[in-house]
PDB file of N, CA and C in Angstrom:
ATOM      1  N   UNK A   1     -40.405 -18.353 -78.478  1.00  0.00           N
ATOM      2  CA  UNK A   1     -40.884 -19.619 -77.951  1.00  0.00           C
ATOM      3  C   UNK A   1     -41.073 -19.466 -76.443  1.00  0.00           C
ATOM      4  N   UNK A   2     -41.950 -19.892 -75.827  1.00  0.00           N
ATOM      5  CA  UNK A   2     -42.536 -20.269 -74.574  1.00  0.00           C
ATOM      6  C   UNK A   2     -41.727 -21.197 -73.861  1.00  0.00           C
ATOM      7  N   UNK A   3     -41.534 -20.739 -72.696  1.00  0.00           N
ATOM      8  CA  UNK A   3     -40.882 -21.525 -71.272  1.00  0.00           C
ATOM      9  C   UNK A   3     -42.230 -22.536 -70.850  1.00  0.00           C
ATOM     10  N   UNK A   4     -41.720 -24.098 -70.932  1.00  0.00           N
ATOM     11  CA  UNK A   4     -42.272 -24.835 -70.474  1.00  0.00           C
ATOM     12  C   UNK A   4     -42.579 -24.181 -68.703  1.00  0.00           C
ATOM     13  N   UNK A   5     -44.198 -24.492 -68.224  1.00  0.00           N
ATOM     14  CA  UNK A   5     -44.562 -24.199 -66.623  1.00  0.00           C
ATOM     15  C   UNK A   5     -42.943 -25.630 -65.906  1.00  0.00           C
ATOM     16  N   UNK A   6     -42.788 -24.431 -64.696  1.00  0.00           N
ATOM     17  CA  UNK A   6     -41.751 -25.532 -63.892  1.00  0.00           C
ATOM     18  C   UNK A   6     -42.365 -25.403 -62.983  1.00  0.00           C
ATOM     19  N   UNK A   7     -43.580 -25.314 -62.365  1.00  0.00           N
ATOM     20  CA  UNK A   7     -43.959 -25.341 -61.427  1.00  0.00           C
ATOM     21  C   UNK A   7     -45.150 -26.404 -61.071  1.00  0.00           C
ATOM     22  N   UNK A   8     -45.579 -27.017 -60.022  1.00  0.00           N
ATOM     23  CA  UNK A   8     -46.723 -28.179 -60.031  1.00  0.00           C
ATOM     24  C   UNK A   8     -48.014 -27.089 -60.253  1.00  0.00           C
ATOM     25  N   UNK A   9     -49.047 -27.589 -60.838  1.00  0.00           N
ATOM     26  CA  UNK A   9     -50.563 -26.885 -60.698  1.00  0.00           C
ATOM     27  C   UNK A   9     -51.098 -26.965 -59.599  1.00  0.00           C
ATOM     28  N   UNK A  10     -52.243 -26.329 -58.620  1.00  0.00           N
ATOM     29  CA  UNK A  10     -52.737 -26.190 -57.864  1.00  0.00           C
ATOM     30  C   UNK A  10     -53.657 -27.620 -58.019  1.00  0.00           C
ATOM     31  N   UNK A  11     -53.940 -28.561 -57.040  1.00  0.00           N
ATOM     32  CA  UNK A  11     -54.818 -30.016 -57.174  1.00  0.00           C
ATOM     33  C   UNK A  11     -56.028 -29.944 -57.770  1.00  0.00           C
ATOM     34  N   UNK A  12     -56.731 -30.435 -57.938  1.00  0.00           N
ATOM     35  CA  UNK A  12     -57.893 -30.310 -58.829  1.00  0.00           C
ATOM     36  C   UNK A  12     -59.095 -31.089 -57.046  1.00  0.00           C
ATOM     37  N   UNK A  13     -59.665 -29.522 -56.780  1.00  0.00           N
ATOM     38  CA  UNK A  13     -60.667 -30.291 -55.725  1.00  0.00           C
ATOM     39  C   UNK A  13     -61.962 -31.005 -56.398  1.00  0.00           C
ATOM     40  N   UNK A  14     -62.687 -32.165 -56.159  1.00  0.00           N
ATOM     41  CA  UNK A  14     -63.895 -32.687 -56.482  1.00  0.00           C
ATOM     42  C   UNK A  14     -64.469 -32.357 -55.081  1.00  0.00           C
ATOM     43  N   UNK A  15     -65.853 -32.244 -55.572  1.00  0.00           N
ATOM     44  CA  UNK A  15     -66.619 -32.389 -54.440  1.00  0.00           C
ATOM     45  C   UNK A  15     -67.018 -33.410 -53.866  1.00  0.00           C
ATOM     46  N   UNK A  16     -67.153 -33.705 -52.233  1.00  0.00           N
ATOM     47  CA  UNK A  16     -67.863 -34.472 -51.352  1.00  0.00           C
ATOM     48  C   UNK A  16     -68.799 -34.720 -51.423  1.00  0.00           C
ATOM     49  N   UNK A  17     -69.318 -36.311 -51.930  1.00  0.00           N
ATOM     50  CA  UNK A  17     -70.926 -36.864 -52.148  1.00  0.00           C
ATOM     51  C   UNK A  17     -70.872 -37.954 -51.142  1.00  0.00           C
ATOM     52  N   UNK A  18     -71.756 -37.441 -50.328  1.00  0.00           N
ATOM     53  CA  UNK A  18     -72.551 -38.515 -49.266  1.00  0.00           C
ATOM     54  C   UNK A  18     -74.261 -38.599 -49.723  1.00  0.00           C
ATOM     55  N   UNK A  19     -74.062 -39.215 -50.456  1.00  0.00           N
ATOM     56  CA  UNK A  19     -75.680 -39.754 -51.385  1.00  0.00           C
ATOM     57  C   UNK A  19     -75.410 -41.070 -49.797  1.00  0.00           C
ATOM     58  N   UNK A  20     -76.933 -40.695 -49.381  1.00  0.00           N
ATOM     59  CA  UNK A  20     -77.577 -41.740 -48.280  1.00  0.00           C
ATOM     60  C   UNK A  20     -77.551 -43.178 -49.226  1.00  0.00           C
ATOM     61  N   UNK A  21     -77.853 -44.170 -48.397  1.00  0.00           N
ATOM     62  CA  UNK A  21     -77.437 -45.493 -49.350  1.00  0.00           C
ATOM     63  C   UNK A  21     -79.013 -45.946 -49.278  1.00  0.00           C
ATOM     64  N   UNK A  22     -78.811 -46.837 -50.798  1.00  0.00           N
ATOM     65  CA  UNK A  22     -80.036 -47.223 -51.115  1.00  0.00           C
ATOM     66  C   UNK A  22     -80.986 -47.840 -50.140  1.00  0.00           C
ATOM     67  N   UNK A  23     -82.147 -47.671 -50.160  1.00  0.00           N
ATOM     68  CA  UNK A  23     -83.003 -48.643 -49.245  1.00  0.00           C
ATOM     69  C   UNK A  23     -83.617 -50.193 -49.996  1.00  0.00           C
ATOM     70  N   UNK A  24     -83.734 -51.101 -49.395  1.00  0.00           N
ATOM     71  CA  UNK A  24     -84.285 -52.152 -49.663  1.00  0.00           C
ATOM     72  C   UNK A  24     -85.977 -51.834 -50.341  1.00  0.00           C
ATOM     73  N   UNK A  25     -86.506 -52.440 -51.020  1.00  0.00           N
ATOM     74  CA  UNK A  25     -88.286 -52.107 -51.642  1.00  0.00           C
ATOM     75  C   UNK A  25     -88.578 -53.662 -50.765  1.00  0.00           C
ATOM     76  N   UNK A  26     -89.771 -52.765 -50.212  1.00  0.00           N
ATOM     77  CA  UNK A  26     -90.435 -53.473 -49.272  1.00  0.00           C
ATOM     78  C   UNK A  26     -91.265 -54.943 -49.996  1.00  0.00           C
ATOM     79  N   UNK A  27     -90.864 -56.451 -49.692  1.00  0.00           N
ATOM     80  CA  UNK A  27     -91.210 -57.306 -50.634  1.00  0.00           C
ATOM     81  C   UNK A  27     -90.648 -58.187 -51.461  1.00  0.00           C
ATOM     82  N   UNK A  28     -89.562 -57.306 -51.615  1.00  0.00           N
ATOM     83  CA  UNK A  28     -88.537 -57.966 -53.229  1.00  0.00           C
ATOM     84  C   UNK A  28     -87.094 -58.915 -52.344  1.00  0.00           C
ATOM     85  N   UNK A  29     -87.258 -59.833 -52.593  1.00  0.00           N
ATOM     86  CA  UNK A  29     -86.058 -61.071 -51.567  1.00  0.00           C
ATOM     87  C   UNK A  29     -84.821 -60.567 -52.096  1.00  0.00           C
ATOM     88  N   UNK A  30     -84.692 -60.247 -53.335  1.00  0.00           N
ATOM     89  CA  UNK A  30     -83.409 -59.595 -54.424  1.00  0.00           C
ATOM     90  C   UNK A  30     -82.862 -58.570 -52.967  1.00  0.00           C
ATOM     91  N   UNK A  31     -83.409 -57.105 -52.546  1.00  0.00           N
ATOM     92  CA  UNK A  31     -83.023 -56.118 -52.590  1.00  0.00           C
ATOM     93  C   UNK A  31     -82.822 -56.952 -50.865  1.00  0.00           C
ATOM     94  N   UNK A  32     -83.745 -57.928 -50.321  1.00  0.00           N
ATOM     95  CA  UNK A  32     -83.336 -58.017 -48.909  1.00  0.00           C
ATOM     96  C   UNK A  32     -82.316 -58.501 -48.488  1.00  0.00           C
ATOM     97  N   UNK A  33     -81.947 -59.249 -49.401  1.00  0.00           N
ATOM     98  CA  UNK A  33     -80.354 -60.405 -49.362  1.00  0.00           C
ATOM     99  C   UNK A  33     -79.601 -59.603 -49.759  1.00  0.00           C
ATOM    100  N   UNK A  34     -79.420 -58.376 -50.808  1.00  0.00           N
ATOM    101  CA  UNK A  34     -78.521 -57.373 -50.719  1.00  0.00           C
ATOM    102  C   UNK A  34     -78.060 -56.874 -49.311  1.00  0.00           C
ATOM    103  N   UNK A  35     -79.521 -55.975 -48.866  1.00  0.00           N
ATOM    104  CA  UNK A  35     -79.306 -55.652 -47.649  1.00  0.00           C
ATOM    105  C   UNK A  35     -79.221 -56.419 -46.712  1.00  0.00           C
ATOM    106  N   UNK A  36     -78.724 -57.535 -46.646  1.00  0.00           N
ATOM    107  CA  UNK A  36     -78.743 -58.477 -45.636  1.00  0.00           C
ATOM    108  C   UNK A  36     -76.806 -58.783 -45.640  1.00  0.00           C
ATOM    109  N   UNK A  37     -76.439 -58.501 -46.752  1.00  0.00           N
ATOM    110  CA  UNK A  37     -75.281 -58.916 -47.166  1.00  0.00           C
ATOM    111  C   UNK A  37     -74.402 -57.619 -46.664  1.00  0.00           C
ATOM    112  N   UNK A  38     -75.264 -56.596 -47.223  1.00  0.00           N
ATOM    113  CA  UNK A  38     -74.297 -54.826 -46.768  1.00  0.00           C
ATOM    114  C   UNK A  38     -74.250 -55.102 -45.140  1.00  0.00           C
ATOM    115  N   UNK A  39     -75.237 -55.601 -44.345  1.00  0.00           N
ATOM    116  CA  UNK A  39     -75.009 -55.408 -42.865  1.00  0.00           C
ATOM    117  C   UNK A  39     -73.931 -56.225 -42.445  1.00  0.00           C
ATOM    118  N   UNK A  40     -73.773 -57.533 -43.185  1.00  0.00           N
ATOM    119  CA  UNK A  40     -72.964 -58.458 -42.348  1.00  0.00           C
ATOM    120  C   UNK A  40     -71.553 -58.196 -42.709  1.00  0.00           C
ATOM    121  N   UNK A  41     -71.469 -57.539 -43.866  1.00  0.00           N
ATOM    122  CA  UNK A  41     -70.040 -56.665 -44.438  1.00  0.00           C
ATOM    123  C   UNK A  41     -69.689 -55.786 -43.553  1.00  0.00           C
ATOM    124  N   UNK A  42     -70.896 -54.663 -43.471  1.00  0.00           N
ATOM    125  CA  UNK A  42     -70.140 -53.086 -42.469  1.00  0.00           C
ATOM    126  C   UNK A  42     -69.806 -53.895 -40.719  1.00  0.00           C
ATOM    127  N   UNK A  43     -70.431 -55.444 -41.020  1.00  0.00           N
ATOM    128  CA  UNK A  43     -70.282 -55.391 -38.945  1.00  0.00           C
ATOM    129  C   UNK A  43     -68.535 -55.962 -39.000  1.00  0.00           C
ATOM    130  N   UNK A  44     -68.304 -56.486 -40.216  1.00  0.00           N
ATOM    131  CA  UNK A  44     -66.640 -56.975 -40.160  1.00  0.00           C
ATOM    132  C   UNK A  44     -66.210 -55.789 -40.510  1.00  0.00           C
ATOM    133  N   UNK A  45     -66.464 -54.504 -41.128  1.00  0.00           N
ATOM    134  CA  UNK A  45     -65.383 -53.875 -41.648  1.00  0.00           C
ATOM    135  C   UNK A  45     -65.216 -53.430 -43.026  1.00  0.00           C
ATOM    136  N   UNK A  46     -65.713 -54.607 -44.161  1.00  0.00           N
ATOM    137  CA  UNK A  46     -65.381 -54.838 -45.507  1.00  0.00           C
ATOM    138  C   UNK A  46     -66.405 -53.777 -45.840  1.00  0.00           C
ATOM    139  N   UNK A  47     -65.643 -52.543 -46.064  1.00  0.00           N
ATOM    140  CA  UNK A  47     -66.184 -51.656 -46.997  1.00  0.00           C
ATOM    141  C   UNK A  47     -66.678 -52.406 -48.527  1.00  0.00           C
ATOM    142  N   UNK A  48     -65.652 -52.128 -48.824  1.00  0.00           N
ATOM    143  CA  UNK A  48     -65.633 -53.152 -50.236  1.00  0.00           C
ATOM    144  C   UNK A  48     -66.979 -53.474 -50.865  1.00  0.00           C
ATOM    145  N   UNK A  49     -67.027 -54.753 -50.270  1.00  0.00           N
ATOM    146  CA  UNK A  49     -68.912 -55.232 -49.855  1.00  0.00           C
ATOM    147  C   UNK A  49     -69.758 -54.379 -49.783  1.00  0.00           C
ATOM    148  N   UNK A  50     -69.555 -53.309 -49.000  1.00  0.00           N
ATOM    149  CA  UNK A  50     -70.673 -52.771 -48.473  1.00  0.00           C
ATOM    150  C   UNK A  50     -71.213 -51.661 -49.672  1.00  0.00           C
ATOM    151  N   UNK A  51     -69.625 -51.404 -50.343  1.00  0.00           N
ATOM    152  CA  UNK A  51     -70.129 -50.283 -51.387  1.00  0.00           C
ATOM    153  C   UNK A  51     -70.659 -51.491 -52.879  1.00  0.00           C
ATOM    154  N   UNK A  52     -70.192 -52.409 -52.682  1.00  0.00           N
ATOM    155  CA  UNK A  52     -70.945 -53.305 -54.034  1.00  0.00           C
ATOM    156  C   UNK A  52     -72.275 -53.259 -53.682  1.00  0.00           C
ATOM    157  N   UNK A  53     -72.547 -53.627 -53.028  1.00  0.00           N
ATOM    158  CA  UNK A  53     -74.509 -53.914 -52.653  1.00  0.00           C
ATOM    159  C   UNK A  53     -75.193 -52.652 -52.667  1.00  0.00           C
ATOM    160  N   UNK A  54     -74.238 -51.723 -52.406  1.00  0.00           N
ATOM    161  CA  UNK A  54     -75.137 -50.297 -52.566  1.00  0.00           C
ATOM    162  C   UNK A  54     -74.648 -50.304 -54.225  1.00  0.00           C
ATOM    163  N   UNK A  55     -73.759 -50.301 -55.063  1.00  0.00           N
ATOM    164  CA  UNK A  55     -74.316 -50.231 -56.493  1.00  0.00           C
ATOM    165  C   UNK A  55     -75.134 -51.453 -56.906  1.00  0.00           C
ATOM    166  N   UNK A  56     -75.150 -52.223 -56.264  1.00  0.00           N
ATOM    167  CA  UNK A  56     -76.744 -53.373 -56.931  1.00  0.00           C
ATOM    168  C   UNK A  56     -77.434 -52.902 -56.514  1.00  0.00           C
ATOM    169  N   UNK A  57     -78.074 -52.578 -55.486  1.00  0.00           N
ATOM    170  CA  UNK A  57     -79.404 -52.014 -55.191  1.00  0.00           C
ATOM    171  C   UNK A  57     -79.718 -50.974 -55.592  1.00  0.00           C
ATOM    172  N   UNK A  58     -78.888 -50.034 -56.556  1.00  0.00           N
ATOM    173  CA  UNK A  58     -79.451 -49.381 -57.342  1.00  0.00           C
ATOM    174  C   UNK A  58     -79.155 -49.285 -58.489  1.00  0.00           C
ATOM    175  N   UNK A  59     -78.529 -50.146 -58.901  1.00  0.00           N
ATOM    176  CA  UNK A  59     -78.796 -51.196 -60.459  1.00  0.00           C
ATOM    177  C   UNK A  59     -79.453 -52.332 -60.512  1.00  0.00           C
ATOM    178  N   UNK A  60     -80.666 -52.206 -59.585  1.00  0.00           N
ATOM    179  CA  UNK A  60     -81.371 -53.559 -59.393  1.00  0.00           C
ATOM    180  C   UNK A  60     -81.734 -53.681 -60.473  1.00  0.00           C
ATOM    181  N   UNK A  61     -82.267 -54.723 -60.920  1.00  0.00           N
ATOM    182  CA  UNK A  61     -82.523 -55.643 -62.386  1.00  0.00           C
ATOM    183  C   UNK A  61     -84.179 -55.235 -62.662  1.00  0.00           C
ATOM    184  N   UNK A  62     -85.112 -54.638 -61.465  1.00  0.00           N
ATOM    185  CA  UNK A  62     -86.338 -55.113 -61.765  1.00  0.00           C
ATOM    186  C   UNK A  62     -86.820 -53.200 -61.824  1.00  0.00           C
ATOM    187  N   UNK A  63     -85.517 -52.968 -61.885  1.00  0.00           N
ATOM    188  CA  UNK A  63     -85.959 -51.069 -61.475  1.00  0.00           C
ATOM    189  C   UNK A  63     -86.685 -50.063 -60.717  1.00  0.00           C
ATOM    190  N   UNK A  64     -86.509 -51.294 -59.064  1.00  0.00           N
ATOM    191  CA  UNK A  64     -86.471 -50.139 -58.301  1.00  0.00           C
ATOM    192  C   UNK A  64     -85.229 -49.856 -57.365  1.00  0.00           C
TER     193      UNK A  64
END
């Protein structure tokens, strides 16, 4: 029979994604009030916010 490992495993690295953030489509009030909403978030701080509006704007509803 086998000795259970007593030792921790080496961490598991993921890689670093800096995907640029979505742009607004020139026209559509949807994607501007997003981006209207991400600016007034990053000027307080609230990440949070800022990363929701970047997944709506590219789960926009009308597919772009």
């Amino acid at each position: 029979m086998t000795e259970p490992t007593r030792y921790s495993t080496p961490p598991v690295e993921l890689p670093l994604c800096l995907d640029q953030e979505p742009t607004a489509v020139e026209g559509c009030a949807g994607c501007a009030e997003l981006t209207a909403v991400r600016n007034r978030a990053r000027a307080v701080g609230d990440m949070t916010t800022v990363t929701d509006c970047n997944v709506f704007l590219r789960r926009h509803p009308e597919g772009h």
